[in-house]
Protein backbone atom coordinates (compact mmCIF):
# COMPACT_ATOMS: atom_id res chain seq x y z
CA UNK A 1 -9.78 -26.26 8.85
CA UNK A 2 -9.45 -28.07 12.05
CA UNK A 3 -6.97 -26.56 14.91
CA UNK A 4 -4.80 -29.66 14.31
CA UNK A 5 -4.72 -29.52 10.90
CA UNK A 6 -3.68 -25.66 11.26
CA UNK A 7 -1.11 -26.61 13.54
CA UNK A 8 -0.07 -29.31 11.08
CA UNK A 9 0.39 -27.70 8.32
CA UNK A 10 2.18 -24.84 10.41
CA UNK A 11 5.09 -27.21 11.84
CA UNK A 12 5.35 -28.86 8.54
CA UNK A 13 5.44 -25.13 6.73
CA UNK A 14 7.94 -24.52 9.72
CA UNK A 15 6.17 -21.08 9.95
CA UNK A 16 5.82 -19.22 13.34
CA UNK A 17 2.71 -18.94 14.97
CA UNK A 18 3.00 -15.22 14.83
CA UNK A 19 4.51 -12.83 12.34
CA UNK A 20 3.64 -15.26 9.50
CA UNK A 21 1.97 -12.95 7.18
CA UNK A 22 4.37 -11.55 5.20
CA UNK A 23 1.55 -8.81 3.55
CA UNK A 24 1.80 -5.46 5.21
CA UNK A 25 -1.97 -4.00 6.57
CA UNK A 26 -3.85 -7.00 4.94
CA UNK A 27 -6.40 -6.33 7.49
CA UNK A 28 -6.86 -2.35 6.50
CA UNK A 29 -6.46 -0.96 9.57
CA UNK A 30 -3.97 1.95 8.95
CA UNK A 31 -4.84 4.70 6.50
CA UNK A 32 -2.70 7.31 6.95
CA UNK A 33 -3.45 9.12 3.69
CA UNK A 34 -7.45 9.42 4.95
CA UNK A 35 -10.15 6.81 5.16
CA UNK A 36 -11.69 8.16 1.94
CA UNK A 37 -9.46 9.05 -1.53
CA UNK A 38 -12.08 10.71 -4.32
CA UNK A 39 -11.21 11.31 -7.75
CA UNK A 40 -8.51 8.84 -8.09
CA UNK A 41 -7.74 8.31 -11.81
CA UNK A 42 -4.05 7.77 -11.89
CA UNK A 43 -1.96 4.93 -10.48
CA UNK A 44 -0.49 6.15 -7.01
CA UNK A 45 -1.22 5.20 -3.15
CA UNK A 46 -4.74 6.02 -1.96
CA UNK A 47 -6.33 6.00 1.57
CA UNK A 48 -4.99 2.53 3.20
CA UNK A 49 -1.31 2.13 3.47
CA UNK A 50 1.00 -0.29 1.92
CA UNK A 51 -1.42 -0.86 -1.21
CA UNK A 52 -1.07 0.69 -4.39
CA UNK A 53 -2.77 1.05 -7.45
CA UNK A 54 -1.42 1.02 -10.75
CA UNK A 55 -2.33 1.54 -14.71
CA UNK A 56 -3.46 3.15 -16.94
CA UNK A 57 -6.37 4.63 -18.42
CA UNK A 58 -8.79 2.52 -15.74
CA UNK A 59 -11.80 5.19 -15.30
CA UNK A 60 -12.21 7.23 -12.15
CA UNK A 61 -12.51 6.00 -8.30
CA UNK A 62 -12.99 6.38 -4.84
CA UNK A 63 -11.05 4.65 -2.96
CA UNK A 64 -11.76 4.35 1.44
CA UNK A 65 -11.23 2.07 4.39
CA UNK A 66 -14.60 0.29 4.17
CA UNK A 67 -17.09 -1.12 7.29
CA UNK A 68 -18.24 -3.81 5.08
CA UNK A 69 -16.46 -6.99 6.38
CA UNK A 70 -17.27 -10.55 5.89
CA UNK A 71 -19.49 -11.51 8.98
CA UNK A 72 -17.29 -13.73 11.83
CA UNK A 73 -13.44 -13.19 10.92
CA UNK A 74 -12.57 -11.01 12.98
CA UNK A 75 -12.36 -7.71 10.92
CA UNK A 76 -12.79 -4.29 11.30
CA UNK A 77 -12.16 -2.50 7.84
CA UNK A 78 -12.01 -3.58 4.01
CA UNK A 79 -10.84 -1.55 1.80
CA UNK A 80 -13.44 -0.28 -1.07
CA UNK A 81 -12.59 1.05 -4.51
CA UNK A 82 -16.17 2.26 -5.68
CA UNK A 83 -16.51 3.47 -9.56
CA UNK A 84 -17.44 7.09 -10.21
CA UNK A 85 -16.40 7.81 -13.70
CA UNK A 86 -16.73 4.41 -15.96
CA UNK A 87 -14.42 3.20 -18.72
CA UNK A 88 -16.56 1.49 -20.61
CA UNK A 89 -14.46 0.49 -23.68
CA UNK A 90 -11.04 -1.52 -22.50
CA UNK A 91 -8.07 -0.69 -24.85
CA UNK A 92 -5.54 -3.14 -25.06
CA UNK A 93 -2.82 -1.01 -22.90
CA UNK A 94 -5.48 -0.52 -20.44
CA UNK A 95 -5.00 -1.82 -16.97
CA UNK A 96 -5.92 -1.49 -13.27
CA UNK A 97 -4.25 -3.56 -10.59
CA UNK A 98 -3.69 -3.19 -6.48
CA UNK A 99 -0.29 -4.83 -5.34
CA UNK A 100 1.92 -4.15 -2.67
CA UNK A 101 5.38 -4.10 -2.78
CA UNK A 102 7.85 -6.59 -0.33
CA UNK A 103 11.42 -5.62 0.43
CA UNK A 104 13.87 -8.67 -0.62
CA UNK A 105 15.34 -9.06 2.98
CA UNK A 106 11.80 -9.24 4.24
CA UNK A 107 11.09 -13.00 2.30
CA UNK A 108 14.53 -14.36 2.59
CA UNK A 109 12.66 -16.82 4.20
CA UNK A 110 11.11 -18.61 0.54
CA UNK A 111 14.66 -19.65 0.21
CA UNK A 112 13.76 -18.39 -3.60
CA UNK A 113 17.01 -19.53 -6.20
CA UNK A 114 17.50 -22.32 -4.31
CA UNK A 115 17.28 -26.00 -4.24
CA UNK A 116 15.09 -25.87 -1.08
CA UNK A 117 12.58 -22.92 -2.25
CA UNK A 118 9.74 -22.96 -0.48
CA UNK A 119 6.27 -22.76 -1.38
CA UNK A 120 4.00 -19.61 -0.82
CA UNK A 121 0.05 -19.24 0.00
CA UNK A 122 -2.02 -16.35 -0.64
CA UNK A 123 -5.54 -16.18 0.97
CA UNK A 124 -7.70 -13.58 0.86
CA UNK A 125 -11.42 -12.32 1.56
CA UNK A 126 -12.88 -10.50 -2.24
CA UNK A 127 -16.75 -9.19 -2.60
CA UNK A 128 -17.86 -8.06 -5.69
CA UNK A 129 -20.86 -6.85 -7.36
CA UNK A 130 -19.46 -8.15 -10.64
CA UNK A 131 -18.38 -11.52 -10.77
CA UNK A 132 -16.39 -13.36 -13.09
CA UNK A 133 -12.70 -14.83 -13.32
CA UNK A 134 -9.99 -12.15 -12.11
CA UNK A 135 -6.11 -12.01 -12.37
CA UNK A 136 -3.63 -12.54 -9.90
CA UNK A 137 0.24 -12.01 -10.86
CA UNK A 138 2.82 -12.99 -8.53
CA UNK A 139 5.62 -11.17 -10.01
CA UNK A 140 9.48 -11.69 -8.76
CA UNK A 141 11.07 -7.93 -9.22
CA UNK A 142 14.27 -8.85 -9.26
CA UNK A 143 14.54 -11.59 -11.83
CA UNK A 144 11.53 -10.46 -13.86
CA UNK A 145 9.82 -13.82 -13.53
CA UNK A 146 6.40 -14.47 -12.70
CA UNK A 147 4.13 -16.52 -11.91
CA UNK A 148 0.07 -16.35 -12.57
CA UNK A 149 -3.26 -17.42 -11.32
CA UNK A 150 -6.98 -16.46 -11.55
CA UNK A 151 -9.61 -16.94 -9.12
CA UNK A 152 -13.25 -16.44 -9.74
CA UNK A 153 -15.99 -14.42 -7.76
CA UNK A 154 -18.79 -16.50 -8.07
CA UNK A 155 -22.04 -14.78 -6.18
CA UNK A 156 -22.54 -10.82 -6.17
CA UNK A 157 -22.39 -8.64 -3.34
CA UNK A 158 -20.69 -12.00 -1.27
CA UNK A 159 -17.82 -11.88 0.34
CA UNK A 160 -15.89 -15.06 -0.80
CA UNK A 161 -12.78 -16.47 0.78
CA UNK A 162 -9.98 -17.13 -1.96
CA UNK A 163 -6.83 -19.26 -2.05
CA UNK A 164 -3.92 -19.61 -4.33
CA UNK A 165 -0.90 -21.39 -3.74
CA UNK A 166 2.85 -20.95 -5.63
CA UNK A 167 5.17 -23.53 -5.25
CA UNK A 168 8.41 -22.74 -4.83
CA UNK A 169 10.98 -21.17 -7.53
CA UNK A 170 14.11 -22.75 -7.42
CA UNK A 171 15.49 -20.33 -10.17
CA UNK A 172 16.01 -16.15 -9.22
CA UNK A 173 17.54 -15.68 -6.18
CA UNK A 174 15.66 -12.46 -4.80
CA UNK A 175 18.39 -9.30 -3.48
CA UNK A 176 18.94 -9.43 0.50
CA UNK A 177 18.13 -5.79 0.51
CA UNK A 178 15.31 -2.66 1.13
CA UNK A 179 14.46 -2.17 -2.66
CA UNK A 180 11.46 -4.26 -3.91
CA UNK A 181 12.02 -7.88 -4.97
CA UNK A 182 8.18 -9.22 -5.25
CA UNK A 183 4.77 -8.10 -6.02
CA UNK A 184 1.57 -9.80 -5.31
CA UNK A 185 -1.06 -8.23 -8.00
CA UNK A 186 -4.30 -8.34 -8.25
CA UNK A 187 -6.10 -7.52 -11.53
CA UNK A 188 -9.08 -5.73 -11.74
CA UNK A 189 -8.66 -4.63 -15.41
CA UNK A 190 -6.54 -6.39 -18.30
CA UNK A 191 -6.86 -4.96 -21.88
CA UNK A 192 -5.25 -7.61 -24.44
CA UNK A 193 -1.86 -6.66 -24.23
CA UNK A 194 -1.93 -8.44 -20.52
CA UNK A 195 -4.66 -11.05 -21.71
CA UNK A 196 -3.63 -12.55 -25.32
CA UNK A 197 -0.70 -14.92 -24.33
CA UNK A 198 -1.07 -18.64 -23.03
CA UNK A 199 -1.64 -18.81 -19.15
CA UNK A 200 1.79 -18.83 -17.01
CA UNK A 201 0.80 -20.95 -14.02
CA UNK A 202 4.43 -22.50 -13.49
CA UNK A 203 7.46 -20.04 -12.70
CA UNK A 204 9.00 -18.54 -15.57
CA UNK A 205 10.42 -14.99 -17.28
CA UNK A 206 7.98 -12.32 -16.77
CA UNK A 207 5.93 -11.90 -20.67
CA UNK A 208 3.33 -9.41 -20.83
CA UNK A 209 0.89 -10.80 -22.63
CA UNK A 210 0.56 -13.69 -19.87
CA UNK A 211 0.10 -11.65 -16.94
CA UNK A 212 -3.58 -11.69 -16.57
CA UNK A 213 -4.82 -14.39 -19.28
CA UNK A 214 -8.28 -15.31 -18.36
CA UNK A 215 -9.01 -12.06 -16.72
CA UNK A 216 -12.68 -11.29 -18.18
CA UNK A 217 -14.18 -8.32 -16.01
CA UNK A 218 -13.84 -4.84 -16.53
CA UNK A 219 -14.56 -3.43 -12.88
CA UNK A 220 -14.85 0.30 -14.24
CA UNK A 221 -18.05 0.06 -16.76
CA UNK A 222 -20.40 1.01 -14.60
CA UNK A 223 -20.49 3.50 -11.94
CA UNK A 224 -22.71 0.70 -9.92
CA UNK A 225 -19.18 -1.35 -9.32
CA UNK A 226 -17.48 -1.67 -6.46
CA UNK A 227 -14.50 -4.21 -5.09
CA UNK A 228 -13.96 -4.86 -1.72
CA UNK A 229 -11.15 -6.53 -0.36
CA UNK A 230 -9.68 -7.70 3.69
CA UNK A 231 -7.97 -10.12 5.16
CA UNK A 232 -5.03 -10.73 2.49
CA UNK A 233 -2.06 -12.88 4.09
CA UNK A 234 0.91 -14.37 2.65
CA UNK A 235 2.69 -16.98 4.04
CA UNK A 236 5.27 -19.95 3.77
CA UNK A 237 3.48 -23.53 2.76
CA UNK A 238 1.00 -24.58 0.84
CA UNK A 239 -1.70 -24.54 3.26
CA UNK A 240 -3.41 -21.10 4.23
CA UNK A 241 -3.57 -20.88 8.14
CA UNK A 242 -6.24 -18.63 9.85
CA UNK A 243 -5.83 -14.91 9.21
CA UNK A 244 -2.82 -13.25 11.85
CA UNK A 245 -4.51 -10.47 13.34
CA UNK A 246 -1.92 -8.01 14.89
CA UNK A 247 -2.51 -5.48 16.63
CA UNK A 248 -3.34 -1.44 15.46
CA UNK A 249 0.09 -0.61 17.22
CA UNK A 250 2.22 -2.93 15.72
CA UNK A 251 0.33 -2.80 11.83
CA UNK A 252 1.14 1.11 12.18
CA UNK A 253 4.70 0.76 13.22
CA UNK A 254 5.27 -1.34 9.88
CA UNK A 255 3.68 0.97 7.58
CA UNK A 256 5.92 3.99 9.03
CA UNK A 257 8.70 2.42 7.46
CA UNK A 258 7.19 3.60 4.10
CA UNK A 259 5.03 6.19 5.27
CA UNK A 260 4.69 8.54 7.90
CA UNK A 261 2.42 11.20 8.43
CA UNK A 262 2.87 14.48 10.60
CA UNK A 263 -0.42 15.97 11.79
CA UNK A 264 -1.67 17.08 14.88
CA UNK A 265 -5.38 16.69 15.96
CA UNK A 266 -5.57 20.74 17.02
CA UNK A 267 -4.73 23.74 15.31
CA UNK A 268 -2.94 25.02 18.71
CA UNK A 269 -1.19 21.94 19.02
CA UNK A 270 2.71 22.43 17.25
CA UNK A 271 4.55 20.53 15.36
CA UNK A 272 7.51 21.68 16.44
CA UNK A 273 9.88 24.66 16.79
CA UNK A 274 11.82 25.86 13.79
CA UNK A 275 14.94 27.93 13.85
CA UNK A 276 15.05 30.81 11.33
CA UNK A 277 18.10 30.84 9.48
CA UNK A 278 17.93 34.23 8.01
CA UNK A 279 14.55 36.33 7.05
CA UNK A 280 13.00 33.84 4.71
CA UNK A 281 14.11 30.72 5.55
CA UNK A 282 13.56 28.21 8.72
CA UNK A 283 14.29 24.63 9.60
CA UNK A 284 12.35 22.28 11.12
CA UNK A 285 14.19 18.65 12.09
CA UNK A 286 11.22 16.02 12.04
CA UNK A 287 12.54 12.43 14.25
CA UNK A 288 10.36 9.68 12.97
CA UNK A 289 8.62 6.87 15.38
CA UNK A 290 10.77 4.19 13.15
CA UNK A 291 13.17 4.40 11.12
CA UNK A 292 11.68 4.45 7.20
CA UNK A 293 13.02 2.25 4.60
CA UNK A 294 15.39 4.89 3.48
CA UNK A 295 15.68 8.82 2.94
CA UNK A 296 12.07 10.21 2.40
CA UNK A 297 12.40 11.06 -1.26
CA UNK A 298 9.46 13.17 -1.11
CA UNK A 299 6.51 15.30 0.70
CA UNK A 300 3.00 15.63 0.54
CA UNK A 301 1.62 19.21 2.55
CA UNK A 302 -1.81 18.98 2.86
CA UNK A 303 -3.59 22.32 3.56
CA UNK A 304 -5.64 22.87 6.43
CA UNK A 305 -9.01 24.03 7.42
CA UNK A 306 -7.37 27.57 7.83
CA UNK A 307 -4.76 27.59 4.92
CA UNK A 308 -1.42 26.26 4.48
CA UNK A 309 0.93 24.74 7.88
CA UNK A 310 2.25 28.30 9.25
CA UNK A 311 4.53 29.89 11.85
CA UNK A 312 3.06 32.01 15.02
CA UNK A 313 4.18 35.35 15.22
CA UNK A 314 2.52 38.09 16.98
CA UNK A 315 -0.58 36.47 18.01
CA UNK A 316 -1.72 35.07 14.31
CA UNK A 317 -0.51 32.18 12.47
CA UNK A 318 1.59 33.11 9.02
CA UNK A 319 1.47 30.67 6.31
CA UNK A 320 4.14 29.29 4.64
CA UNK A 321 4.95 30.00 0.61
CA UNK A 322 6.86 26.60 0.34
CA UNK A 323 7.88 23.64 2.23
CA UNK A 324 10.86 21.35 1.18
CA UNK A 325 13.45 19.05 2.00
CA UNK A 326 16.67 19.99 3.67
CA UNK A 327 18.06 17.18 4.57
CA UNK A 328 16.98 13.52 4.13
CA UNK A 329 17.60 10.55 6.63
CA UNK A 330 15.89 7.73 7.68
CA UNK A 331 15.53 8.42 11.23
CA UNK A 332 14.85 11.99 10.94
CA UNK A 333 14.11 14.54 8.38
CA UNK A 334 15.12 18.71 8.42
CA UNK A 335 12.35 20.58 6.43
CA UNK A 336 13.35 24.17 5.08
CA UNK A 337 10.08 26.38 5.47
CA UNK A 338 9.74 29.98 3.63
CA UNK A 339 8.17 32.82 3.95
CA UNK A 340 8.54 36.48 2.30
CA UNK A 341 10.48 37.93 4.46
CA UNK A 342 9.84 39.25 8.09
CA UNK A 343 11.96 36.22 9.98
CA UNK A 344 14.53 37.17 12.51
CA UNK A 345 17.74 34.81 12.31
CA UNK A 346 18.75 32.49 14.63
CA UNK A 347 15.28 32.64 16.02
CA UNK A 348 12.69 30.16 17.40
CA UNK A 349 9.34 29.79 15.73
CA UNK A 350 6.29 27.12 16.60
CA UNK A 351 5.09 25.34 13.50
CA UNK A 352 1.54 25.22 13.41
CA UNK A 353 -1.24 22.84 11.30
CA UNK A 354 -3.30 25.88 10.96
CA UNK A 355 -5.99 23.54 10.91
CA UNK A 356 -6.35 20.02 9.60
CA UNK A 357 -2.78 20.13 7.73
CA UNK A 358 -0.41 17.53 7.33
CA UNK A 359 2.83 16.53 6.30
CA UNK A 360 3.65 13.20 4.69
CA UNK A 361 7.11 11.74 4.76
CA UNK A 362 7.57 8.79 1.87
CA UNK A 363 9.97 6.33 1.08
CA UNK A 364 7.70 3.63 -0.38
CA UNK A 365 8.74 1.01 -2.66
């Protein structure tokens, strides 16, 4: 596209000429998780933030913040889901798909319910070894309505540039609030229960069996597949516009809101200082860089090199027994640490890693 034709089809999109991508990480930059998830079998967030993948019964992966970028565009990382344990016989439940989840007040903007609902452009860079037509559900939350497409990946081992355009719905006005209103999907498995229905291509109530008709590749029956994806935008029009490439600080800001990690790159360096509240129990308050969507419903402690995240005491770190939730806010978090016994009350103790470990905070959609 030409520079005036970009700008064109901005003014008459009205978009801005920054923070028009309404996708969260679409270049895979932040992967606060790790850069590389083995052994993922079961739908869940793995490696880069903000994209989830969910099913059933879809084989066994890894899943990592890839090098392998289409050549020119700009981009650092892909994400890679590579097969390691293949499903070779699709049952008709059977599904694997990556989405990511968009608060409703966060696409207010699509005017959605309305007389003047706007229109909505996906682009995208896909490279497959297995090509073939793929699924693509663009799935309203709140009203249960969707809308489908498929695109096809046409040369192995290519990365591909893909566009799909939704016009506007005019029915379903999405909730101006933090829970999740839509869901880009992307299909990378359909057994027949997604597959057997006709092909829903205009707006309409969400049925199952039209979610992914056309969808002909099963990604996970080999162990030689892989799927690589970057560069995934969403914005208002029906034109795409050159990807908006923001910057590391800004990309990780917006992914705290769902996710936040606490880790430390040394083992001397604390996370904080706990008080003990009596000889078992301490309490650590965690203040997050932004405030999260809402209260961190759960935790995920990730041992370190040394053992579990421990307290020093006497010249040797102790480990923990459990770690917990005290109390939950949005702007900061109180952890309740135990131990045994051998705490003195109302005393201050430094919270160590004891290695590599982690804490993550998550209130994702």
């Amino acid at each position: 596209m030409s520079k005036a034709a970009e700008l064109a089809a901005l003014i008459g999109s009205q978009s801005a000429l920054s923070n028009r991508n309404l996708v969260i990480n679409g270049a895979m930059q932040v992967a606060q998780r790790g850069t590389s998830v083995s052994s993922f079998s079961s739908e869940g967030y793995a490696s880069l933030d903000r994209w989830k993948l969910i099913g059933a019964n879809f084989g066994t992966w890894t899943v990592s913040q890839s090098t392998d970028v289409p050549s020119g565009q700009g981009f650092g990382f892909s994400m890679k889901l590579d097969c390691t344990s293949a499903d070779t016989s699709i049952g008709a439940s059977d599904s694997l798909r990556l989405r990511q989840g968009i608060e409703g007040q966060n696409v207010q903007s699509l005017a959605k319910g309305t007389s003047g609902a706007k229109s909505v452009t996906f682009s995208f860079w896909v490279k497959s070894n297995k090509t073939g037509t793929y699924g693509f559900e663009f799935r309203d939350q709140d009203n249960t309505r969707h809308n489908c497409r498929t695109y096809t990946i046409d040369s192995a081992n290519t990365w591909e540039k893909k566009t799909l355009t939704f016009p506007g719905d005019t029915s379903g006005a999405l909730d101006n609030d933090n829970a999740m209103s839509l869901q880009p999907q992307w299909f990378l498995i359909a057994g027949s229960n997604l597959t057997s229905g006709s092909a829903q291509t205009t707006w309409g109530s969400a049925v199952a069996a039209n979610r992914a008709v056309g969808h002909n590749v099963n990604i996970a029956d080999s162990t030689d597949n892989e799927w690589y994806i970057c560069g995934v935008q969403m914005e208002l029009g029906e034109q795409a516009t050159s990807f908006e490439h923001r910057s590391v600080a800004d990309e990780l800001a917006k992914c705290q809101r769902y996710y936040y990690k606490l880790k430390s790159s040394s083992a001397n360096n604390f996370f904080g200082y706990a008080m003990a509240a009596n000889t078992t129990a301490m309490y650590l308050a965690v203040p997050f860089p932004v405030e999260m969507r809402s209260n961190p419903t759960s935790i995920d402690v990730t041992a370190g090199s040394s053992g579990n995240i421990g307290y020093w005491l006497g010249g040797a770190v102790t480990a923990f027994t459990s770690i917990g939730i005290s109390e939950s806010g949005p702007s900061m978090t109180t952890l309740v640490m135990q131990v045994s016994s051998g705490l003195s009350g109302e005393k201050m103790y430094g919270v160590l890693p004891n290695g590599s470990g982690s804490i993550g905070f998550s209130s994702e959609l």
